[in-house]
Protein backbone atom coordinates (compact mmCIF):
# COMPACT_ATOMS: atom_id res chain seq x y z
CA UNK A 1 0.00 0.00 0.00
CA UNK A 2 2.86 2.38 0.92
CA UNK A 3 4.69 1.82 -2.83
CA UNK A 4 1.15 2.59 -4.68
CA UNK A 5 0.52 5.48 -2.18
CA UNK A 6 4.15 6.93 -3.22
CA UNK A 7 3.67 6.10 -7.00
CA UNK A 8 0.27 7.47 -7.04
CA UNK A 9 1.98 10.69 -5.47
CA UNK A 10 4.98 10.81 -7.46
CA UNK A 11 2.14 10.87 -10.53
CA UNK A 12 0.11 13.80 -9.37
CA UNK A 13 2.90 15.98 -8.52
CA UNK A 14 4.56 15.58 -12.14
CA UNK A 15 1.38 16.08 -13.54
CA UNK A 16 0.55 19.19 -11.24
CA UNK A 17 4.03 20.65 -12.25
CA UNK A 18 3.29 19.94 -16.05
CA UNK A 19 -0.07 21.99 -15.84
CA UNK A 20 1.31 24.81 -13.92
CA UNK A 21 4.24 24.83 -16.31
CA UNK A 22 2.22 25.06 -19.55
CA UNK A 23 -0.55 27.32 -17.95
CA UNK A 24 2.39 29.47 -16.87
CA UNK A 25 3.85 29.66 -20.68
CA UNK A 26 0.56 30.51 -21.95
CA UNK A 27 0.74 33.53 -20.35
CA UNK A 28 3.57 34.70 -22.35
CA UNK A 29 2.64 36.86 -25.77
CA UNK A 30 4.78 37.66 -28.75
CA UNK A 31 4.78 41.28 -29.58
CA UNK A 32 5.88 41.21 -32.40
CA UNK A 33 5.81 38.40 -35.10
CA UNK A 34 9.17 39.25 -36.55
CA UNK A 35 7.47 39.94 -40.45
CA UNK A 36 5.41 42.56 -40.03
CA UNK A 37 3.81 45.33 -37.61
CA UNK A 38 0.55 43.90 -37.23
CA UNK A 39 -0.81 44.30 -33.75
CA UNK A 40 0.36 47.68 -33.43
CA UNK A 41 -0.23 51.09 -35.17
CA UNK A 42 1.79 53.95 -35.76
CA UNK A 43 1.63 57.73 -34.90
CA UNK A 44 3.36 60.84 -36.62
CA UNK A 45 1.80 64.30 -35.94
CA UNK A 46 1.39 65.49 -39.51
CA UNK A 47 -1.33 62.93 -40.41
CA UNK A 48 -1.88 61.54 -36.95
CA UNK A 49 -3.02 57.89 -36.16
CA UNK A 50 -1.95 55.55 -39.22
CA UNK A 51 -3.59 52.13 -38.71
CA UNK A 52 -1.07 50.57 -41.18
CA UNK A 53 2.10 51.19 -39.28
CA UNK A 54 4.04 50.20 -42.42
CA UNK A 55 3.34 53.42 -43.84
CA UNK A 56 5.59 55.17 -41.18
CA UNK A 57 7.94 52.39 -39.69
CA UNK A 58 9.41 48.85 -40.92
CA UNK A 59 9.64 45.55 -40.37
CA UNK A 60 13.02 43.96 -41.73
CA UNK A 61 15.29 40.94 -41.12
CA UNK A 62 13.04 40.14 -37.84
CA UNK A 63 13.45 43.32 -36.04
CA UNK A 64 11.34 47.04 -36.08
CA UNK A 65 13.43 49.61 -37.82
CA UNK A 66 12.36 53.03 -36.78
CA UNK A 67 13.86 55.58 -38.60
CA UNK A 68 12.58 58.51 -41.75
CA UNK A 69 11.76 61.87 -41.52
CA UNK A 70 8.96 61.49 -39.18
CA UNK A 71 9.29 61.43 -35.67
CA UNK A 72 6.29 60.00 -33.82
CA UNK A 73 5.73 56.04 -32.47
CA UNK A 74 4.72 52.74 -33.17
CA UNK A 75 1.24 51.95 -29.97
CA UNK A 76 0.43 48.38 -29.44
CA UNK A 77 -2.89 47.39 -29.60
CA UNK A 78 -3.00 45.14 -26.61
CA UNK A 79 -2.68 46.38 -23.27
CA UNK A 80 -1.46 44.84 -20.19
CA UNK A 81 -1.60 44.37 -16.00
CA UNK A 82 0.42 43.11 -13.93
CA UNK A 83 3.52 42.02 -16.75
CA UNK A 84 6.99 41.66 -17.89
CA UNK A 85 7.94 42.98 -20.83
CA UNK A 86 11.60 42.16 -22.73
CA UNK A 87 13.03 43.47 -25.67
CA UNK A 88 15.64 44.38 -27.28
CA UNK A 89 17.58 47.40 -28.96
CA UNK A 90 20.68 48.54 -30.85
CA UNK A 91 20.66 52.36 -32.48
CA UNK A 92 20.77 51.88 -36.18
CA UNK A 93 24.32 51.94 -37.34
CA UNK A 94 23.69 52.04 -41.48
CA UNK A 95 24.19 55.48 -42.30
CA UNK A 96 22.32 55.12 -45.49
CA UNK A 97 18.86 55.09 -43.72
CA UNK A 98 17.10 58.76 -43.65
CA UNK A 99 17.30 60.23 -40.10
CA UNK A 100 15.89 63.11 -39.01
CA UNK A 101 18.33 63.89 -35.97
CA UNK A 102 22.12 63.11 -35.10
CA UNK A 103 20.82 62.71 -31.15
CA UNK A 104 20.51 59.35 -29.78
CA UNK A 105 17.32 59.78 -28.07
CA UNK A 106 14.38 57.38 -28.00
CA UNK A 107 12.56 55.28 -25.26
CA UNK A 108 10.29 52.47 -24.36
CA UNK A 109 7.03 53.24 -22.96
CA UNK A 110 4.57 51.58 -20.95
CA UNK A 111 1.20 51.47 -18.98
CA UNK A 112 0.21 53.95 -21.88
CA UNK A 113 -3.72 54.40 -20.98
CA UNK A 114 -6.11 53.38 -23.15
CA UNK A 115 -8.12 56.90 -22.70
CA UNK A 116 -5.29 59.18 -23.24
CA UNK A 117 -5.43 60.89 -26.71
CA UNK A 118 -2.33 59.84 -29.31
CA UNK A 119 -0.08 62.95 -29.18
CA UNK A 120 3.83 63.11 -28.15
CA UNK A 121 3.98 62.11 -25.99
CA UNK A 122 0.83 60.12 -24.46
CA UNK A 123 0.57 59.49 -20.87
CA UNK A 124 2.58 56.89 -19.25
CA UNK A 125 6.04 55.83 -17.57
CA UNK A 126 9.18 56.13 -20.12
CA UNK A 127 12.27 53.66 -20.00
CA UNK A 128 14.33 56.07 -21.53
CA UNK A 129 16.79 55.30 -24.66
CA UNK A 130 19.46 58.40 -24.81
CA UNK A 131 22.76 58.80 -25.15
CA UNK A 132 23.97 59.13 -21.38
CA UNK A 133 20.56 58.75 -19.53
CA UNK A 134 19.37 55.12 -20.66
CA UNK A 135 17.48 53.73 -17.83
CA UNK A 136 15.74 56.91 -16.17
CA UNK A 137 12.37 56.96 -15.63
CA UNK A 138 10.68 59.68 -17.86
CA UNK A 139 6.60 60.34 -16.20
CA UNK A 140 4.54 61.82 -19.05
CA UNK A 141 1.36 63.61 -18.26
CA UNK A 142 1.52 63.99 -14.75
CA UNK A 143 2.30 60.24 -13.72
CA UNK A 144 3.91 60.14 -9.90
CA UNK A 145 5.77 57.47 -8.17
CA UNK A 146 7.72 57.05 -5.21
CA UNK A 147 11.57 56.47 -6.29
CA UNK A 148 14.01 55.61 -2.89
CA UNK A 149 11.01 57.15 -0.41
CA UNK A 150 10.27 60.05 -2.12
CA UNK A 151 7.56 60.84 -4.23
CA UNK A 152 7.87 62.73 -7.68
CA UNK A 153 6.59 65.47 -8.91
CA UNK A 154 3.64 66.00 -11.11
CA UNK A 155 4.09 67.47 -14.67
CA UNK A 156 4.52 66.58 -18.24
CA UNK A 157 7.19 65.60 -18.32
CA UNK A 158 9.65 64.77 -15.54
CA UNK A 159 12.56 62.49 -15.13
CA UNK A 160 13.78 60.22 -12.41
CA UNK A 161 17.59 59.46 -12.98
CA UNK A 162 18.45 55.70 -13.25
CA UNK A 163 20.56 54.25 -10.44
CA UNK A 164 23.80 53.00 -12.65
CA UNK A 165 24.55 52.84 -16.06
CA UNK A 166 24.62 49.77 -17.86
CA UNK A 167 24.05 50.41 -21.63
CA UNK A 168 26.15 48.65 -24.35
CA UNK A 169 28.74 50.70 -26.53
CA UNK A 170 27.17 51.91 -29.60
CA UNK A 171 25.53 49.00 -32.13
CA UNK A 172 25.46 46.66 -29.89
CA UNK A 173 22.03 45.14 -28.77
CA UNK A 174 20.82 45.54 -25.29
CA UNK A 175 18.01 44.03 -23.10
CA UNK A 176 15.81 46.02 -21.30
CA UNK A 177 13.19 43.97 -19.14
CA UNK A 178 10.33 46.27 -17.15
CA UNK A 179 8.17 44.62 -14.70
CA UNK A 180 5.23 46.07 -13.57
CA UNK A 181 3.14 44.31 -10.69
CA UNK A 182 0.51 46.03 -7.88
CA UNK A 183 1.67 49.23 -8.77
CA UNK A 184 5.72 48.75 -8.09
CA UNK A 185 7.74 49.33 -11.15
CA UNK A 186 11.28 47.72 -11.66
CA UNK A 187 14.01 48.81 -14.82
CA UNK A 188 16.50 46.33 -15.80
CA UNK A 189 19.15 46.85 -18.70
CA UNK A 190 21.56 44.16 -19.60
CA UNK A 191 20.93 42.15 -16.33
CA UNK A 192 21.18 45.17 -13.58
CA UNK A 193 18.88 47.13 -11.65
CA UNK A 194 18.29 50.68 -13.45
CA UNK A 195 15.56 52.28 -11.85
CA UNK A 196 12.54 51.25 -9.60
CA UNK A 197 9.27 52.86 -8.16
CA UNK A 198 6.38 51.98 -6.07
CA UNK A 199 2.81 53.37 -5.65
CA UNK A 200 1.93 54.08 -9.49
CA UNK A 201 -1.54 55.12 -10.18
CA UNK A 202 -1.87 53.60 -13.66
CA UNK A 203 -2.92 49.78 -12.82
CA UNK A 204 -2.99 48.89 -16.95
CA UNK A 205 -2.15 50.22 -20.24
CA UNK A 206 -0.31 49.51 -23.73
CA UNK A 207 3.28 49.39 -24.94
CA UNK A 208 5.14 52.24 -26.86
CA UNK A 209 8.41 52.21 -28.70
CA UNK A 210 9.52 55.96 -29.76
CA UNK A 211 11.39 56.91 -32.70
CA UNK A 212 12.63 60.87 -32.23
CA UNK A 213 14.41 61.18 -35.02
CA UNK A 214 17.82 58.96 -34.66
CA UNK A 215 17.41 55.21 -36.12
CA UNK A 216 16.79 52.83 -33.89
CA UNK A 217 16.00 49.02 -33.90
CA UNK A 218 14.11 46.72 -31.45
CA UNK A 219 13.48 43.03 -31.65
CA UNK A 220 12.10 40.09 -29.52
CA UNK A 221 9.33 41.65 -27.52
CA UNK A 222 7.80 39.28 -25.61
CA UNK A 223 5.10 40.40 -22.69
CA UNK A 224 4.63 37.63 -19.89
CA UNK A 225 1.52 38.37 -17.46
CA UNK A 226 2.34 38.11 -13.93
């Protein structure tokens, strides 16, 4: 009776690990399908809200080229609560692609409300992408947090400088991953800790990448709900 007891146990816990496992993994959504931009649409203030992103931005080689004459961004359709978003990013080092600045300055932005009207920028917490502040936390349309105890300000647009710098040299891809979970707010870049907040007031909201005006390049962005 003891051996069948312990067999019949060993059983259910594989099988209650294999569930969890695969109910765990379905959780996790491809951003982007590495051919084209559908699931997202793109935004440039001359003609405003282009449903056909292509028409702005690219798709090439499996990663999102931003780069042209227009500055503006590409919105996901999808929004999220409680996740953990990765991706990737190099700045664009073919100098044959139009630009329309020489400053590396970009960002990836998150909890974007559904509500708040497409304009740059929207409302919503910025990982920032620049040349010598990648990781701060950029709050758009009077966003707050509380960074090390202390709460920001309100306004529209104020920064919260990262912690350390860990970005890449120039052309080289790095990961950022951004977790967002009860309202606390964590920035990692290549593996460290560059930024975190607590007590955000946005509980949900979409996913942003910015193009203002120097090419840049982002690739396997994957969103796992937490």
């Amino acid at each position: 009776m003891i051996k069948k007891f312990n067999y019949r146990l060993i059983v259910f816990l594989f099988l209650s690990t294999f569930i969890a496992t695969k109910t765990h993994a379905q959780t996790k959504t491809k951003l982007f399908n590495e051919k084209n931009l559908m699931g997202w649409y793109a935004y440039e203030p001359v003609f405003g809200k282009q449903q056909d992103a292509s028409k702005v931005f690219h798709a090439e080689q499996k990663t999102i080229r931003l780069y042209g004459d227009k500055i503006g961004y590409l919105m996901s359709e999808k929004l999220f609560k409680n996740f953990q978003l990765t991706i990737e990013y190099k700045w664009n080092t073919d100098s044959t692609v139009v630009r329309k600045s020489n400053k590396k300055n970009s960002g990836v932005m998150y909890l974007v409300p559904t509500t708040t009207p497409d304009t740059l920028w929207p409302k919503g917490i910025q990982f920032q992408v620049k040349e010598g502040a990648t990781g701060d936390f950029v709050l758009l349309q009077n966003v707050v947090l509380e960074v090390k105890g202390k709460k920001t300000e309100a306004g529209k647009s104020v920064v919260s400088a990262r912690f350390e710098d860990a970005e890449k040299p120039f052309g080289e891809w790095n990961k950022v991953v951004i977790t967002s979970l009860n309202g606390n707010i964590k920035q990692e870049l290549n593996g460290k800790l560059v930024n975190e907040g607590t007590q955000v007031e946005i509980s949900e909201g979409r996913i942003l990448l910015q193009y203002e005006g120097y090419p840049i390049d982002f690739r396997r962005v994957w969103v796992r709900e937490l």
